[in-house]
Structure formats: structure tokens, C-alpha cells
N, C-alpha and C. Protein backbone atom coordinates (compact mmCIF):
# COMPACT_ATOMS: atom_id res chain seq x y z
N UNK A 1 19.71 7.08 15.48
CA UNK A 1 18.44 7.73 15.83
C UNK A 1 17.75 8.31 14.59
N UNK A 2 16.42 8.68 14.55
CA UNK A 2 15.64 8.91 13.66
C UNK A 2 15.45 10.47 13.14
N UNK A 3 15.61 11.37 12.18
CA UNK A 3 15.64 12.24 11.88
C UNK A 3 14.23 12.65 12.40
N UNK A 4 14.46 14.24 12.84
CA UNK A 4 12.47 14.66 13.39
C UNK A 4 11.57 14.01 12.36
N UNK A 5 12.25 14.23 11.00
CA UNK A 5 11.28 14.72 10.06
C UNK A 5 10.77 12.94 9.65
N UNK A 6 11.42 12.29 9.62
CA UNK A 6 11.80 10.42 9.63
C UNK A 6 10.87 9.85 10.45
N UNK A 7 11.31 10.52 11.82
CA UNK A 7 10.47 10.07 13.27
C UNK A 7 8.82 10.57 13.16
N UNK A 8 8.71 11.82 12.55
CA UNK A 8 7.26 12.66 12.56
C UNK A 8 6.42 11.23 11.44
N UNK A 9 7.33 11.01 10.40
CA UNK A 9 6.65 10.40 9.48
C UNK A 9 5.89 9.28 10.33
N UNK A 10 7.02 8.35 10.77
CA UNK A 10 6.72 6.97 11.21
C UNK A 10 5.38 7.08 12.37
N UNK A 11 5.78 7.85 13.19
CA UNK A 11 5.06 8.38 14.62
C UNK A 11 2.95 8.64 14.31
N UNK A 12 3.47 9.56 12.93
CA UNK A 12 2.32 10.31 13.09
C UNK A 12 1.43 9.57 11.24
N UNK A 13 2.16 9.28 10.26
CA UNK A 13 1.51 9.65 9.33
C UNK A 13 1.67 7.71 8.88
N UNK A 14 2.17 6.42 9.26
CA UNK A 14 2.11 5.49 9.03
C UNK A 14 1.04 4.75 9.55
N UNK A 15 0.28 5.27 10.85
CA UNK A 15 -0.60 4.61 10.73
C UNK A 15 -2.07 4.65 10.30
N UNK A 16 -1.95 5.92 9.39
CA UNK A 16 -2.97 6.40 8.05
C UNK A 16 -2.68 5.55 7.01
N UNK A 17 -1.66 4.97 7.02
CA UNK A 17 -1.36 4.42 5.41
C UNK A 17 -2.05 2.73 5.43
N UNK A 18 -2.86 2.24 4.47
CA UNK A 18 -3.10 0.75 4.99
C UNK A 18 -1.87 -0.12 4.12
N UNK A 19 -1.63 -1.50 4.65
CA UNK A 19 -0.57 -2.32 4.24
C UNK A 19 0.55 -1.75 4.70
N UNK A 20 1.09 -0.78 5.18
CA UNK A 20 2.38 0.03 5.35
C UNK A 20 2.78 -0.26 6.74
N UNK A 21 3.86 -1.05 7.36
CA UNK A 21 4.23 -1.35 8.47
C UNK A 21 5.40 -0.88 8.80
N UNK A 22 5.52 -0.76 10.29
CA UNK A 22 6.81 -0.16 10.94
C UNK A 22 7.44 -1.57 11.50
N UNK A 23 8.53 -1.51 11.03
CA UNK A 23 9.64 -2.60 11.50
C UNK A 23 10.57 -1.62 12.25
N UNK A 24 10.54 -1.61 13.52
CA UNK A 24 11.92 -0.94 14.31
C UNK A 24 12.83 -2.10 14.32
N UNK A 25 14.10 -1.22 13.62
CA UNK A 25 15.57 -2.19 14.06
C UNK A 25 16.39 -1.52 14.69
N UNK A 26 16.90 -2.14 15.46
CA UNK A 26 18.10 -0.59 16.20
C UNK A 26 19.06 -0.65 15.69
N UNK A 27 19.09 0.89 15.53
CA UNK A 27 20.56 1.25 14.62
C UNK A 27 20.39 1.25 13.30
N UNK A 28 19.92 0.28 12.69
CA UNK A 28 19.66 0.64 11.19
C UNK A 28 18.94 1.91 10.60
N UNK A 29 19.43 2.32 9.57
CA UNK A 29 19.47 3.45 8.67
C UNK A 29 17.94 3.20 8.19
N UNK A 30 16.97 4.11 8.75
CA UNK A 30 15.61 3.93 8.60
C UNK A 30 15.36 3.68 6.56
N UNK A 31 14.39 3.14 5.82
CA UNK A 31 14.04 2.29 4.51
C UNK A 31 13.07 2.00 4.76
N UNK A 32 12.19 2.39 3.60
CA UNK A 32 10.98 1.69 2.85
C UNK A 32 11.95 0.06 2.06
N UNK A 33 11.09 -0.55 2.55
CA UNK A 33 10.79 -2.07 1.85
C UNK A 33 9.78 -2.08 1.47
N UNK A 34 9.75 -2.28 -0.07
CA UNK A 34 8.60 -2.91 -1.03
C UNK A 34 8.67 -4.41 -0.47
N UNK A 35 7.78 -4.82 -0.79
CA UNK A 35 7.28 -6.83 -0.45
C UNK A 35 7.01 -6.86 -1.62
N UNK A 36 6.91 -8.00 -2.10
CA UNK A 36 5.53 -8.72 -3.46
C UNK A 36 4.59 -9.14 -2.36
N UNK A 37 3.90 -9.88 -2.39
CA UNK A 37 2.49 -10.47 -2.15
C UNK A 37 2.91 -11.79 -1.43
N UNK A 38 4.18 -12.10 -2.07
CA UNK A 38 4.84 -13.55 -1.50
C UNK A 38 6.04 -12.97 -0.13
N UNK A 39 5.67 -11.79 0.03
CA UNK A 39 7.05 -11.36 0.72
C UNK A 39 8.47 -11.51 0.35
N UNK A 40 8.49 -11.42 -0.82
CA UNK A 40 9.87 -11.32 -1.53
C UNK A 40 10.09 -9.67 -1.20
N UNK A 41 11.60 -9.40 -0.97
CA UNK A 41 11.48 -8.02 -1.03
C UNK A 41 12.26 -7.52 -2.85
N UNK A 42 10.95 -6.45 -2.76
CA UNK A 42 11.54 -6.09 -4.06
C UNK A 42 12.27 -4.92 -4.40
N UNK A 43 12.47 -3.62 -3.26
CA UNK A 43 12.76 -2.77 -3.17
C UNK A 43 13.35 -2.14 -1.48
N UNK A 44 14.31 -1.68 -2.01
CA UNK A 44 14.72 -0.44 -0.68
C UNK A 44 15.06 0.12 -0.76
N UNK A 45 14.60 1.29 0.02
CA UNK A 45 14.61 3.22 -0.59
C UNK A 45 14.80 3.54 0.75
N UNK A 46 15.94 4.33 0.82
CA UNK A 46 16.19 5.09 1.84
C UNK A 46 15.88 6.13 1.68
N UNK A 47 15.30 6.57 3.56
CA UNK A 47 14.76 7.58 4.05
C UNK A 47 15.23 8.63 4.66
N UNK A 48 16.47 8.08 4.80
CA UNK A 48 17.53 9.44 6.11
C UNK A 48 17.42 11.01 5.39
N UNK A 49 17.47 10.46 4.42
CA UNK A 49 17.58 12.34 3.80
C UNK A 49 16.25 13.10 3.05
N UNK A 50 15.16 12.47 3.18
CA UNK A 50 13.98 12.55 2.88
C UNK A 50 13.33 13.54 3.97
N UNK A 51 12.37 14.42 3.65
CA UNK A 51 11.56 14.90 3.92
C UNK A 51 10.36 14.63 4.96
N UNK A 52 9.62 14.61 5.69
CA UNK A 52 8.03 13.68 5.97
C UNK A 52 7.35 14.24 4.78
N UNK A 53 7.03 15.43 3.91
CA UNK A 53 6.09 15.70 3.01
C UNK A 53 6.53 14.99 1.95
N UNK A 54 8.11 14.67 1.43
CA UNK A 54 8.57 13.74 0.34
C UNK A 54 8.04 12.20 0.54
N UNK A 55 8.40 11.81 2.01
CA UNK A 55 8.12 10.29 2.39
C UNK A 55 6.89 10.23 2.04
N UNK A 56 5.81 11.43 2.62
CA UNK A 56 4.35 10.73 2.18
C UNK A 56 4.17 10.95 0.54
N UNK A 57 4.53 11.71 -0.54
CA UNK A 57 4.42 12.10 -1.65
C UNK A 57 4.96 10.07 -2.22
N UNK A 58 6.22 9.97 -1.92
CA UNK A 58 6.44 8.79 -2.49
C UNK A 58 5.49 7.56 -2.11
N UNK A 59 5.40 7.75 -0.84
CA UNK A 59 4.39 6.76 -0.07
C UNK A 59 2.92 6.31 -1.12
N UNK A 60 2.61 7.89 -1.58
CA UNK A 60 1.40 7.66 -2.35
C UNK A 60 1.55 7.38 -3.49
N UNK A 61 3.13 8.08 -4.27
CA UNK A 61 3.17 7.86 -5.67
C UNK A 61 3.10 5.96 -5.60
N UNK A 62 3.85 5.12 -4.71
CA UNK A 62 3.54 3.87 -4.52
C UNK A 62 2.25 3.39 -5.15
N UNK A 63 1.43 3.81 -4.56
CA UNK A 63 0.19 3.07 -4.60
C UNK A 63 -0.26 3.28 -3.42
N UNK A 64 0.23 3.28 -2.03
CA UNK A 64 -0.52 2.92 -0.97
C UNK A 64 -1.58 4.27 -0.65
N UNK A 65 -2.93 3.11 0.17
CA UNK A 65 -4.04 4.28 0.22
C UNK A 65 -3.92 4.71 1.75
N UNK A 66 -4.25 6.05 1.82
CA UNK A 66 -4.28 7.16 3.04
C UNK A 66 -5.24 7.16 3.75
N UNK A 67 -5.55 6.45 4.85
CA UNK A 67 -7.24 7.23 5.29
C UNK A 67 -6.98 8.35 5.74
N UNK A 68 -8.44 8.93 5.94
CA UNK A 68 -8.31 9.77 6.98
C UNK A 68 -8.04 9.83 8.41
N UNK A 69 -8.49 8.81 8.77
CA UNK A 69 -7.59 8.41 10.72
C UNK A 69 -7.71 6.79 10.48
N UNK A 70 -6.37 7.03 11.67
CA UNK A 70 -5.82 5.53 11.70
C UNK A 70 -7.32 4.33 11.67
N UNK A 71 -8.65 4.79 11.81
CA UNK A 71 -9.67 3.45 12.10
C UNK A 71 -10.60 3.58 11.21
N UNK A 72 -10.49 4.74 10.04
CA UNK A 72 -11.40 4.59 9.19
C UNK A 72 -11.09 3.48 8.29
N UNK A 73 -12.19 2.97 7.93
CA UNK A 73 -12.75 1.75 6.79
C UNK A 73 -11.92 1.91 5.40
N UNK A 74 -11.19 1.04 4.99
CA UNK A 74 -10.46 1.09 3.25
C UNK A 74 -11.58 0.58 2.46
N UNK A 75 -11.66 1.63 1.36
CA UNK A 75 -12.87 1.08 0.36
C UNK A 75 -11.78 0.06 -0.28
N UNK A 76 -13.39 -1.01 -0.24
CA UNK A 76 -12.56 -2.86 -1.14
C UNK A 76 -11.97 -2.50 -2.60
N UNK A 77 -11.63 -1.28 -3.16
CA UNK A 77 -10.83 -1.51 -4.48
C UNK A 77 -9.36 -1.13 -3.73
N UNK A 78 -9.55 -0.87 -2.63
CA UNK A 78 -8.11 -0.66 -2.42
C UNK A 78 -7.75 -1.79 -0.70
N UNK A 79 -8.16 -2.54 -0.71
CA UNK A 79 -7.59 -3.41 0.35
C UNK A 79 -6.45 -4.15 -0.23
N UNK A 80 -5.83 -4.59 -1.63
CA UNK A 80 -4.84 -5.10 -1.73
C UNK A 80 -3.75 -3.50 -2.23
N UNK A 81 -4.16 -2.92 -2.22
CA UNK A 81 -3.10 -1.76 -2.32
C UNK A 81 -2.19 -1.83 -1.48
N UNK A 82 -1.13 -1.62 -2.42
CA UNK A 82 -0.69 -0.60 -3.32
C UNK A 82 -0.75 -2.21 -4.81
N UNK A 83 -0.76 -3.38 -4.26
CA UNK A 83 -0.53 -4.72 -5.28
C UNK A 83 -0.99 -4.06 -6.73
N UNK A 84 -0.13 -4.45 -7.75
CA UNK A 84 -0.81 -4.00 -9.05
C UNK A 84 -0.81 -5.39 -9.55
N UNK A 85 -1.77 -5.71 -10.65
CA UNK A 85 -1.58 -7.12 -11.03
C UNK A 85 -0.04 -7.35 -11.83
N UNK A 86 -0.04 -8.49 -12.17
CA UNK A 86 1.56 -9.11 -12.22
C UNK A 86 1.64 -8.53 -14.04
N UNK A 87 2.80 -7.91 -14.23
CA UNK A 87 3.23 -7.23 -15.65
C UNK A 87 2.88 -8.00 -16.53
N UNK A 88 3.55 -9.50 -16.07
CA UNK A 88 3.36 -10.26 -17.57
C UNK A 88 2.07 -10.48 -18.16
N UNK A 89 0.55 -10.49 -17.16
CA UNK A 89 -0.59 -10.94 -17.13
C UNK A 89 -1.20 -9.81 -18.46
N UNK A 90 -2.06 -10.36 -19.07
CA UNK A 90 -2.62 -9.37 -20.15
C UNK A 90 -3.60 -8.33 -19.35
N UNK A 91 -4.18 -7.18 -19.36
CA UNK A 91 -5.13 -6.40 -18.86
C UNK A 91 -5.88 -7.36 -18.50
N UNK A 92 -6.73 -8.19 -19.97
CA UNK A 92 -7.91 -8.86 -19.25
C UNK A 92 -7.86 -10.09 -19.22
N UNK A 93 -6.70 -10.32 -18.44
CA UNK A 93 -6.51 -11.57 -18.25
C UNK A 93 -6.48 -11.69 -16.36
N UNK A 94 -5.88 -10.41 -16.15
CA UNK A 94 -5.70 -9.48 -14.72
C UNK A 94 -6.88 -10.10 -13.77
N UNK A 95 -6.86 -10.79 -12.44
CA UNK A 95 -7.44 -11.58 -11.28
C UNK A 95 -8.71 -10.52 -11.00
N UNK A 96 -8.25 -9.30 -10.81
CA UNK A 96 -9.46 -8.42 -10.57
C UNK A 96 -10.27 -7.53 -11.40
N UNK A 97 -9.78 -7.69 -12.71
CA UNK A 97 -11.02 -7.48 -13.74
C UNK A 97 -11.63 -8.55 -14.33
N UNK A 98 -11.01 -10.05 -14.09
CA UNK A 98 -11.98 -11.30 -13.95
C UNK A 98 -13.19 -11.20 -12.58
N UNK A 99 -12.71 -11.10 -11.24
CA UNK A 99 -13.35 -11.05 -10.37
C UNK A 99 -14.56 -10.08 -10.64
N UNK A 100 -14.10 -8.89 -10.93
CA UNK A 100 -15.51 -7.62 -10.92
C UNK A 100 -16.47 -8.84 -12.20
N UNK A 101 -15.86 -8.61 -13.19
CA UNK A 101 -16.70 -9.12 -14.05
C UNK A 101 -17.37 -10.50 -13.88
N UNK A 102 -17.00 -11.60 -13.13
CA UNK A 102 -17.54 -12.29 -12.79
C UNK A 102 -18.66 -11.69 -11.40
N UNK A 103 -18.36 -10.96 -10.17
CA UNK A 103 -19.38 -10.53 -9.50
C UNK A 103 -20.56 -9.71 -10.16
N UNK A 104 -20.46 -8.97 -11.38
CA UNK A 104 -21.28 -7.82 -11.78
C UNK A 104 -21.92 -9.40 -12.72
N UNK A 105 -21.89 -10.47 -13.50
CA UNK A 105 -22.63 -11.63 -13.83
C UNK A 105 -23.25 -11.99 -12.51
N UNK A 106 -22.78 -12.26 -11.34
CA UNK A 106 -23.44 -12.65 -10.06
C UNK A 106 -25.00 -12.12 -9.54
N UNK A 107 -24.59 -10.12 -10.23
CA UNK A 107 -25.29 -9.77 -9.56
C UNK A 107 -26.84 -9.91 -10.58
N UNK A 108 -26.49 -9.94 -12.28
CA UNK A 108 -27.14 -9.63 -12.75
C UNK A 108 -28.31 -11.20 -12.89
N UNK A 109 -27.49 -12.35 -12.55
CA UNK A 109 -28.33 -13.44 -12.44
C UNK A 109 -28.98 -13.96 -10.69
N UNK A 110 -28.25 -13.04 -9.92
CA UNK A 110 -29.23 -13.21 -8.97
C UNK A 110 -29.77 -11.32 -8.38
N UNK A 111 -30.74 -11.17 -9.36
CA UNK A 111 -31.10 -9.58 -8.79
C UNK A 111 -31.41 -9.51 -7.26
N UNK A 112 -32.51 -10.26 -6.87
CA UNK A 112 -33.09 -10.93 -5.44
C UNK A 112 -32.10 -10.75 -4.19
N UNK A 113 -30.66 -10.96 -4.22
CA UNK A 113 -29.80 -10.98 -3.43
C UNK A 113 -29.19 -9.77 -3.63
């Protein structure tokens, strides 16, 4: 069974978080799983002795973004959050400082649109 403080997290404060999913297994020892992008798992951090104010502190040190209620809108710099681009990639070599910089050329050759 789920610690209050485990259960409060999952119950009340996961479905503020975007990308962040609840997998119920029974019986298993509640864990954060990191994914990659390919669903590789890259991490697991147990939760049994954690806090809900620690779970969300790590939750955010992650990367992942918080709304304010479960149906508010994620601003588009953070819909692949918590994803950081891949280590080996140079800064500006990085998919989404090509992308901006190619949209901000988009915008400046079509002003009209």
C-alpha cells in the first residue's frame, strides 16, 4: 500500500505535472521511471521514503513543468519537457535551437503571415 504522503502525491499533485504518468502495479514499491524519448528506461528512484513536498521538489528539479490545474494549456517551450537535447549534440547543433532559428527566418521572410 501507498504511504499518505506517496498516495497524496500521486492522487493530488501528478496530474499538474505534464508528461508525468501513473502506472499502478500491485504490490510494487511505488518509483519514478525516467523514459528517453524512445522509451528506454533510464532511471528509477524510489519513493517509499520520500516526502510529497520532496517528490514534487525532485519532480521539478527533473525538468518536468507544473500547471496550475490539471487542464491548463503547457506553453510550447515546454511540451517536450522535461526532454533535454541529447549530450553528445553541440549547443548549436541542438533540434530546437535549429527549429526557433529556422521559424524566427520564417517569420522574418514571410511578415504577412
Amino acid at each position: 500500500p501507498l504511504c499518505p504522503q506517496v498516495k497524496a502525491f500521486v492522487t493530488q499533485d501528478i496530474p499538474l505535472y505534464h508528461n508525468l504518468e501513473m502506472k499502478h502495479l500491485p504490490g510494487a514499491d511505488p518509483e519514478l521511471v525516467l523514459l528517453s524519448h524512445r522509451y528506454e528506461e533510464l532511471e528509477r528512484i524510489p519513493l517509499s521514503d520520500m516526502t510529497r513536498e520532496e517528490i514534487n521538489q525532485l519532480v521539478q528539479e527533473l525538468g518536468f513543468y507544473r500547471k496550475e490545474t490539471p487542464d491548463a494549456p503547457v506553453p510550447e517551450e515546454f511540451q517536450f519537457a522535461p526532454a533535454r537535447p541529447l549530450p553528445t549534440l553541440l549547443p548549436h547543433k541542438a533540434p530546437a535551437a535549429d527549429d526557433k532559428t529556422s521559424d524566427e527566418r520564417e517569420e522574418e521572410a514571410h511578415p504577412d503571415l
